[in-house]
Protein backbone atom coordinates (compact mmCIF):
# COMPACT_ATOMS: atom_id res chain seq x y z
CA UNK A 1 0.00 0.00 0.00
CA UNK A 2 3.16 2.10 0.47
CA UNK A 3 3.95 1.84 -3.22
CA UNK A 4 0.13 2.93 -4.29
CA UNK A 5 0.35 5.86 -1.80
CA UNK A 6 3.61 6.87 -3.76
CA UNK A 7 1.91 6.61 -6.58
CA UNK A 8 -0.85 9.67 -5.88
CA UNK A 9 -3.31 7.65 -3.95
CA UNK A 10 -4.72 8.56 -0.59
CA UNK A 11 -4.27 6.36 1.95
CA UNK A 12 -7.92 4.92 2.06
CA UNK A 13 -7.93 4.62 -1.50
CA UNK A 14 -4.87 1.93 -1.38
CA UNK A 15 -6.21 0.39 0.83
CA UNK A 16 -9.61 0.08 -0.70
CA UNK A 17 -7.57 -1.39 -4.21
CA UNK A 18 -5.77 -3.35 -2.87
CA UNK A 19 -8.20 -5.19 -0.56
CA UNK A 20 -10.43 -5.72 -3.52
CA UNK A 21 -7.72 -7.47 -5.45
CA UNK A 22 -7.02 -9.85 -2.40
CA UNK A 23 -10.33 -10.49 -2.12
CA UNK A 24 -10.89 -11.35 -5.66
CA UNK A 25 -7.93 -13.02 -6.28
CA UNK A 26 -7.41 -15.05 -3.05
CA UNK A 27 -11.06 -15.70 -1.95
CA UNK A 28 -12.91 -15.81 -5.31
CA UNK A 29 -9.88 -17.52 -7.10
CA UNK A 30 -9.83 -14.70 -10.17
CA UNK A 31 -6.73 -14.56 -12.17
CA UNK A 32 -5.10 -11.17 -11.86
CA UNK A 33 -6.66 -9.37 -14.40
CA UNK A 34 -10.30 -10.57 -13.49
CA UNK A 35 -9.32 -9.40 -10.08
CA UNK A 36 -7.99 -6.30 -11.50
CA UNK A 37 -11.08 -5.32 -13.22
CA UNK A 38 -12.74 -5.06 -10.12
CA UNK A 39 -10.54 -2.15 -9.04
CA UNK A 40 -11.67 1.07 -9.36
CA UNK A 41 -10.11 2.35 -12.77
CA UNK A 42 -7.66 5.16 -11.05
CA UNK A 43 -6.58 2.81 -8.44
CA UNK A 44 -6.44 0.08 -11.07
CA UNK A 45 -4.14 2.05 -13.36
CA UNK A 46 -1.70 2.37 -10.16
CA UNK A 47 -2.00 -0.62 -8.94
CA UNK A 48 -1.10 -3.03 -12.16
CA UNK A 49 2.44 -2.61 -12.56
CA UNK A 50 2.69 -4.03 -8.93
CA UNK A 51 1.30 -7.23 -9.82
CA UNK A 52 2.93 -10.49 -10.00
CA UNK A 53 3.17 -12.83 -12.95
CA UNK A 54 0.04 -14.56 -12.42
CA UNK A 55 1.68 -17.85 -13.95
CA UNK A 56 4.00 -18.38 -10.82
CA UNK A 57 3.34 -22.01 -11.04
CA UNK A 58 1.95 -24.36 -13.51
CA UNK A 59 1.08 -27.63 -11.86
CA UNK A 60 2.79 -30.49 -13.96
CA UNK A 61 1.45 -33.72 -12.12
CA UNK A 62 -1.12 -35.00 -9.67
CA UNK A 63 -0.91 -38.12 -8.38
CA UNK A 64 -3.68 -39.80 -5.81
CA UNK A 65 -2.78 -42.19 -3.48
CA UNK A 66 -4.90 -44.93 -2.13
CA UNK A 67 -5.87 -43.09 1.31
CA UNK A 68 -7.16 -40.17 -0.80
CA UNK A 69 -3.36 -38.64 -0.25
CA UNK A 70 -2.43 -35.81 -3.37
CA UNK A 71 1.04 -35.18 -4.32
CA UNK A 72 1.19 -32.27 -6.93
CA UNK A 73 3.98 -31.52 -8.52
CA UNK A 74 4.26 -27.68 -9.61
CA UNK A 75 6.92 -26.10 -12.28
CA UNK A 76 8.11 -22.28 -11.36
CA UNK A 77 8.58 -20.23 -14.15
CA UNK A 78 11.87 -21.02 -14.61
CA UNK A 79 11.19 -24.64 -14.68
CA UNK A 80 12.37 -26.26 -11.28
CA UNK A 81 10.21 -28.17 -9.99
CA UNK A 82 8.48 -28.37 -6.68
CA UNK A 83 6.12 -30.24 -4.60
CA UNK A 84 2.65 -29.91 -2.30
CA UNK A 85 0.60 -32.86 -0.61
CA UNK A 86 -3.27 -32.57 0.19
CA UNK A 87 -3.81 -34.88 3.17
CA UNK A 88 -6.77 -35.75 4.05
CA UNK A 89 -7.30 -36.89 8.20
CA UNK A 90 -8.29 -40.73 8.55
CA UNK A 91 -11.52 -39.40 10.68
CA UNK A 92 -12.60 -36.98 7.82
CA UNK A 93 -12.56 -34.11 9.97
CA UNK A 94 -9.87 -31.47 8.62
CA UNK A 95 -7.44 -31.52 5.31
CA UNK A 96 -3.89 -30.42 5.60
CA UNK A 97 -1.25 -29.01 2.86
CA UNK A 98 2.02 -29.51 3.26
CA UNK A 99 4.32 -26.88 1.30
CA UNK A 100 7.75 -26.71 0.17
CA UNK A 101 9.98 -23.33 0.70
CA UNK A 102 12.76 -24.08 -1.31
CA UNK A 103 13.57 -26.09 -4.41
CA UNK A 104 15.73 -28.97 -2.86
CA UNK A 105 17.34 -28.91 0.27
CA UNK A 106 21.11 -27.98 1.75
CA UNK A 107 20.34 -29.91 5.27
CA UNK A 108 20.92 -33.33 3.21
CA UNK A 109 19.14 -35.23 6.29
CA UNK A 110 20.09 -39.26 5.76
CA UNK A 111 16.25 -40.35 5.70
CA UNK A 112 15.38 -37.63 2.84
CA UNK A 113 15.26 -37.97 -1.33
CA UNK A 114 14.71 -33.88 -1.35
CA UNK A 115 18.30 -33.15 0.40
CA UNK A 116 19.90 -35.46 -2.34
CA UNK A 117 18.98 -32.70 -4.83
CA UNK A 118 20.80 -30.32 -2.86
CA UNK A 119 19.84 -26.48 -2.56
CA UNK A 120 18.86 -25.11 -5.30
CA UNK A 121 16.84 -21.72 -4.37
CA UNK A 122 14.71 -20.52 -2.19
CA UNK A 123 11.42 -19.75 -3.26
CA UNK A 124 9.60 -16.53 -3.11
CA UNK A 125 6.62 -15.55 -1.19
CA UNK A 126 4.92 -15.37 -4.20
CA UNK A 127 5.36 -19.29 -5.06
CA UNK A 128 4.70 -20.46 -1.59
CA UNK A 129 0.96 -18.54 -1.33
CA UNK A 130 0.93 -19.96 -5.20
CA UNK A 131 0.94 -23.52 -3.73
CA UNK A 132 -1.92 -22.64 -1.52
CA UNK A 133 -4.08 -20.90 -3.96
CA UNK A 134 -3.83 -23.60 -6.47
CA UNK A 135 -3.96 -26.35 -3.99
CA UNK A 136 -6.88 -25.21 -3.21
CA UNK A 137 -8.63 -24.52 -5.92
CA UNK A 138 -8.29 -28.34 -7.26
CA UNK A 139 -9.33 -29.44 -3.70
CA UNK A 140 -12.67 -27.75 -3.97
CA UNK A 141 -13.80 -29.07 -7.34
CA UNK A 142 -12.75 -32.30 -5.93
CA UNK A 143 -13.06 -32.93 -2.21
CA UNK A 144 -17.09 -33.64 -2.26
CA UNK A 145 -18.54 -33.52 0.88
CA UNK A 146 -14.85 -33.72 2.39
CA UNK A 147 -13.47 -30.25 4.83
CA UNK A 148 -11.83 -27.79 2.81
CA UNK A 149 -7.94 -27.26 3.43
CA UNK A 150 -7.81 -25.52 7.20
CA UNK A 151 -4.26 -26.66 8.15
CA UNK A 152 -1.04 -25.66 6.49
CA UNK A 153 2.43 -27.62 7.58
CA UNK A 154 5.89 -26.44 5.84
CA UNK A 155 7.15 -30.10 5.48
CA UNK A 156 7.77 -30.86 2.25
CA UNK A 157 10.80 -29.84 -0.03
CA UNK A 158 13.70 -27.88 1.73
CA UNK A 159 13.98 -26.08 5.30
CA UNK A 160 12.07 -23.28 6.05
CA UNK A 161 14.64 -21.06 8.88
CA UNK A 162 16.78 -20.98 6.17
CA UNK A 163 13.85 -19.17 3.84
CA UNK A 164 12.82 -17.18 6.96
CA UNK A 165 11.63 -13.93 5.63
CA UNK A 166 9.74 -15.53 2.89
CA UNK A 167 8.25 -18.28 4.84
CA UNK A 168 6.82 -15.83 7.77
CA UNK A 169 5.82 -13.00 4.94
CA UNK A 170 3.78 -16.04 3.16
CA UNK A 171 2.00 -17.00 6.46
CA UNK A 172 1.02 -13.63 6.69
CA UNK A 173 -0.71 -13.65 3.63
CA UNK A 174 -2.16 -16.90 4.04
CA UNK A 175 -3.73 -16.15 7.61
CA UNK A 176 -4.80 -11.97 6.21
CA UNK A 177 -8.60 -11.58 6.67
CA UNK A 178 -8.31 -10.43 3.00
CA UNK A 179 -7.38 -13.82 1.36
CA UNK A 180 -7.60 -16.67 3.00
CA UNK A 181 -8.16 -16.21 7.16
CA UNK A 182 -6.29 -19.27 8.09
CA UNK A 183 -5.28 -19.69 11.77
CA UNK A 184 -2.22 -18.98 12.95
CA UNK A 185 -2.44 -22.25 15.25
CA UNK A 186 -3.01 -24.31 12.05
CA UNK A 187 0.27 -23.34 10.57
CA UNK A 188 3.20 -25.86 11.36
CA UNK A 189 7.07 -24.92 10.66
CA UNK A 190 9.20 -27.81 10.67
CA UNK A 191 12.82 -27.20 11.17
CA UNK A 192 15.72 -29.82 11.27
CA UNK A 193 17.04 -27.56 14.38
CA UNK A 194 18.04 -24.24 13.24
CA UNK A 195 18.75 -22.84 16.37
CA UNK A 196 20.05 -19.57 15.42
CA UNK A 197 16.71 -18.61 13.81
CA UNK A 198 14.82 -19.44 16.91
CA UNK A 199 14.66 -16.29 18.88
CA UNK A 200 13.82 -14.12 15.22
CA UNK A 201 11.07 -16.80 14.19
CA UNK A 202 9.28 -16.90 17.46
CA UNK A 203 9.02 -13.05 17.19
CA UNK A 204 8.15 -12.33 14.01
CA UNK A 205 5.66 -15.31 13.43
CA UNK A 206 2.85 -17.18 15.62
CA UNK A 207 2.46 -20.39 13.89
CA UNK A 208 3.83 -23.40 15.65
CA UNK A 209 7.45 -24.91 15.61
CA UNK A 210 8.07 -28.62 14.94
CA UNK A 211 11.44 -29.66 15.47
CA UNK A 212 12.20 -32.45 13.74
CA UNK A 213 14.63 -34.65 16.34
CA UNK A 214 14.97 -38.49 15.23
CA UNK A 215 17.33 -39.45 17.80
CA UNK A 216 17.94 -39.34 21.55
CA UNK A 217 21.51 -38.78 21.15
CA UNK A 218 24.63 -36.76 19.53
CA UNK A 219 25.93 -39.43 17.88
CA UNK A 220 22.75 -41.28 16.20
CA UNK A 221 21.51 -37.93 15.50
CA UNK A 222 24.68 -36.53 13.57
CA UNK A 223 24.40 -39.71 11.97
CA UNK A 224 20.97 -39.08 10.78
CA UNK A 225 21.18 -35.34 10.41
CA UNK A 226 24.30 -33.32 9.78
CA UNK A 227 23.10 -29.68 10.98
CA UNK A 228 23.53 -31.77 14.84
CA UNK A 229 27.52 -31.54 14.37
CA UNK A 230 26.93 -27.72 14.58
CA UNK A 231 24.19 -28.00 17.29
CA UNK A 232 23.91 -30.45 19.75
CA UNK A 233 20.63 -31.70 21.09
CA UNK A 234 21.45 -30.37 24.69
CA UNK A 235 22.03 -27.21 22.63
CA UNK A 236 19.11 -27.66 20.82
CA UNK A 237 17.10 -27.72 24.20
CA UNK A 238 18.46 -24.84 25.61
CA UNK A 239 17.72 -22.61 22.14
CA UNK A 240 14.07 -23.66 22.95
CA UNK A 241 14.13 -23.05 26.35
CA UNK A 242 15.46 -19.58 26.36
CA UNK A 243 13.43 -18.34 22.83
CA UNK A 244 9.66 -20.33 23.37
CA UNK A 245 7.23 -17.87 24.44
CA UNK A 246 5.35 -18.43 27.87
CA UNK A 247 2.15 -20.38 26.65
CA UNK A 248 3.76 -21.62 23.41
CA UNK A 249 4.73 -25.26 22.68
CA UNK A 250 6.62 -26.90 20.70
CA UNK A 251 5.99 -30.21 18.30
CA UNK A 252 8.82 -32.86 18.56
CA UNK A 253 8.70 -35.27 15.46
CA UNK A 254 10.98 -38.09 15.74
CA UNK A 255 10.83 -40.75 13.08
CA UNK A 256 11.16 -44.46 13.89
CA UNK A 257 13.73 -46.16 12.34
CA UNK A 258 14.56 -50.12 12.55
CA UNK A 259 17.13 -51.01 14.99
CA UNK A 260 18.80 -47.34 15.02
CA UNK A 261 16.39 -45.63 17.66
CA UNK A 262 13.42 -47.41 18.57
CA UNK A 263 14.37 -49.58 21.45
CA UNK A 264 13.03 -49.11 25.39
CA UNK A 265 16.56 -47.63 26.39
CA UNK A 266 15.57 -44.75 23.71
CA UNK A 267 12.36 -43.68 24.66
CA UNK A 268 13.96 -43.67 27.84
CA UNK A 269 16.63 -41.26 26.78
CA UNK A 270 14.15 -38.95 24.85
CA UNK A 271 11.77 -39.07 27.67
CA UNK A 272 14.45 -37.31 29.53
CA UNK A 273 15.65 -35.03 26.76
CA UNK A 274 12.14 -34.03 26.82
CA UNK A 275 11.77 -33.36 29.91
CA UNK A 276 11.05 -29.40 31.22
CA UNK A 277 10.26 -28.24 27.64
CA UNK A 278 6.73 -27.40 26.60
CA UNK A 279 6.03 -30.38 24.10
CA UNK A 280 4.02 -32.22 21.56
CA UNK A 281 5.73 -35.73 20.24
CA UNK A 282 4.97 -37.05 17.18
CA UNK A 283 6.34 -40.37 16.31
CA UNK A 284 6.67 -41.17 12.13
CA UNK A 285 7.07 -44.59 11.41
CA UNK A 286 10.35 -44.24 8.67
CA UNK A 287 9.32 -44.28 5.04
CA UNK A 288 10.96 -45.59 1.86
CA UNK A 289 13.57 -42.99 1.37
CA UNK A 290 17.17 -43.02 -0.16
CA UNK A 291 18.94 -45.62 2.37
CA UNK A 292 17.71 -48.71 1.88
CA UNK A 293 19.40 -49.66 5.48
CA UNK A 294 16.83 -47.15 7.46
CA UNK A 295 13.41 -48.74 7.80
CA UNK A 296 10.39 -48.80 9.51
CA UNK A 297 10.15 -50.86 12.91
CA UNK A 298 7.06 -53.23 12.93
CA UNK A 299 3.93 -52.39 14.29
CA UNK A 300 4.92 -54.02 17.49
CA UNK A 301 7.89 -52.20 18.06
CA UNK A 302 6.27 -48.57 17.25
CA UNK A 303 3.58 -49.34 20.07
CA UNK A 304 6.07 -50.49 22.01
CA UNK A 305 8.07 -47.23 21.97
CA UNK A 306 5.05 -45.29 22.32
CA UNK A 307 3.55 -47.02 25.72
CA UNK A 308 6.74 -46.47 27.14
CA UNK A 309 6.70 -42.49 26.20
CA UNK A 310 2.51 -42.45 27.70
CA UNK A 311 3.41 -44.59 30.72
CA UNK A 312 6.56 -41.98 31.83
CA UNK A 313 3.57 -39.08 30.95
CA UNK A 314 4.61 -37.83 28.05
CA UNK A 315 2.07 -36.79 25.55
CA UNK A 316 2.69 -38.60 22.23
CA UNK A 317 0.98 -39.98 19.13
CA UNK A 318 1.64 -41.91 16.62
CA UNK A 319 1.71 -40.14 13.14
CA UNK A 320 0.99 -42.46 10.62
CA UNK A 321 2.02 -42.07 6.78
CA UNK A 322 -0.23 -40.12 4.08
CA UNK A 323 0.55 -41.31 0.43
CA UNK A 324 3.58 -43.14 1.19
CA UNK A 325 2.14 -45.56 -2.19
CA UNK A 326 2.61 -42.56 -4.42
CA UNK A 327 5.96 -41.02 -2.70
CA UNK A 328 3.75 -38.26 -0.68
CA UNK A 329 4.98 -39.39 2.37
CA UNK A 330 7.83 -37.59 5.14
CA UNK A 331 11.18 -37.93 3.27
CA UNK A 332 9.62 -38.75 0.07
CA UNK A 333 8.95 -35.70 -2.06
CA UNK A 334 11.18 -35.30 -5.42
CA UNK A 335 11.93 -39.10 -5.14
CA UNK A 336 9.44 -40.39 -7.09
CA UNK A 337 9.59 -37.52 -9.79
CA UNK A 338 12.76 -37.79 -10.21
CA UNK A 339 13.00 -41.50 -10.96
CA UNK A 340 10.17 -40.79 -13.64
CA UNK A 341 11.27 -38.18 -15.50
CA UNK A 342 15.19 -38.62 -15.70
CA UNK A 343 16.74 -36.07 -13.23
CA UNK A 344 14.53 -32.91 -13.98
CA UNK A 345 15.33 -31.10 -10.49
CA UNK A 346 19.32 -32.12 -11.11
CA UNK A 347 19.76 -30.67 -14.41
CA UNK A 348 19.20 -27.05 -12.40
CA UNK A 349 21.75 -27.86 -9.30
């Protein structure tokens, strides 16, 4: 509105254009220059060189797994390729979209196909509301009598701290009473442990933090995730502790992987890592991913680990995968693309 008051409108007046355009655009899913037309010609005439290319993305696949999951594959407009999911809950009640924030991944996590691209950008605010907006368009000539998308989780391709300004300027247009009103509390952050970023995120933004640990030690966890050589998971704790606002809580993921971190001496040792920290724990069975070696425990084993978590009073759940069949699933996204179409994302690194 800044740039529109520079531009010889009165204050009320930019505001007036460009809620109109939101409103169009976002809520009633015009392209630009539909939404444009509703403008008020002087404010429209201002306000059209500061649009966007409308074509930000152009989606390139959707494929539907058997539990209803959607993995869409998008092209940018200068043809990387990126990834959302549409997950539907198993009771019915709410649908989720996870988003990427950057095309590939620097973190190169063990368990992940997306940090085996490497980093390739970051993507703009722009193409992260973009996966929203076209998400949900498709969702609501589709879904039936199924919820509309009301949850938003930053868990697909890359790691968000490292996109921070982007990432918290998109949730801010995603939760805006002018486009889409989402809740702040239905917007997850996942973060392989960042810890620098802590203290600037919890300011600026007030969706939720999940911190994605996957081992109860230094050693497993630096084996599993290479940022822990530069931050420790006592380290870790002690970012949260000092940065978490008073009332907030944090959502611990840990994925489940055969013989590396799911035994009774484990949950034991994240029970106490856990300890004194405000906390969610969500435990991920593994999925296929790009070491054959790391694998999903058996049923037996995942219940297991999670009775001993509820019995000590910790309050954990089991997360179980969405659209793991169609490579939809945690650790999964550019995987399956990139085994069908011949190294698209790697002909950009």
């Amino acid at each position: 509105m800044t740039a529109l008051r520079e531009a010889g409108l009165r204050p009320m007046q930019a505001r007036d254009a460009v809620k109109v355009w939101m409103q169009a655009y976002h809520q009633d899913g015009l392209d630009g220059q539909a939404a444009l037309s509703r403008v008020p010609p002087v404010q429209a005439l201002r306000l059209a060189p500061l649009l966007l290319d409308d074509t930000t993305l152009v989606a390139v696949e959707e494929v539907v797994a058997e539990d209803h999951t959607r993995r869409l594959l998008w092209q940018t407009a200068d043809k990387l390729v990126i990834e959302s999911v549409v997950i539907p809950a198993d009771n019915g009640q709410r649908v989720t979209l996870c988003v990427s924030s950057q095309v590939g991944c620097g973190r190169r996590c063990a368990f992940c196909e997306t940090g085996r691209l490497g980093l390739v950008r970051n993507l703009g605010v722009d193409e992260i509301v973009a996966q929203f907006r076209q998400a949900n368009a498709l969702w609501s000539r589709v879904r039936g009598s199924m919820p509309a998308i009301s949850n938003v989780v930053f868990m697909g391709m890359g790691e968000p701290m490292d996109n921070l300004d982007n990432v918290v300027d998109a949730i801010a247009v995603l939760t805006h009473d002018w486009t889409y009103g989402l809740s702040a509390r239905k917007i997850s952050v996942s973060t392989v442990g960042v810890a620098q970023k802590f203290a600037e995120f919890f300011a600026r933004c007030p969706a939720n933090l999940a911190l994605s640990l996957n081992a109860p030690d230094d050693a497993r966890r630096s084996q599993l995730m290479p940022v822990n050589q530069r931050v420790p998971i006592a380290d870790l704790k002690a970012a949260l502790l000092a940065h978490l606002p008073r009332g907030r809580s944090v959502l611990v993921e840990y994925v489940l992987f055969a013989g590396l971190n799911d035994a009774p001496a484990d949950a034991d040792l994240l029970r106490a890592w856990l300890e004194g920290l405000p906390a969610r724990l969500n435990l991920i069975p593994a999925n296929p991913g790009p070491d054959p070696l790391l694998r999903s425990p058996s049923s037996e084993v995942v219940w297991t680990f999670q009775k001993r978590l509820l019995d000590a009073g910790v309050r954990v759940m089991v997360r179980y995968p969405h659209g793991r069949d169609v490579g939809g699933a945690c650790g999964q996204l550019a995987g399956a693309h990139r085994q069908k179409r011949g190294h698209v994302e790697e002909a950009h690194v």
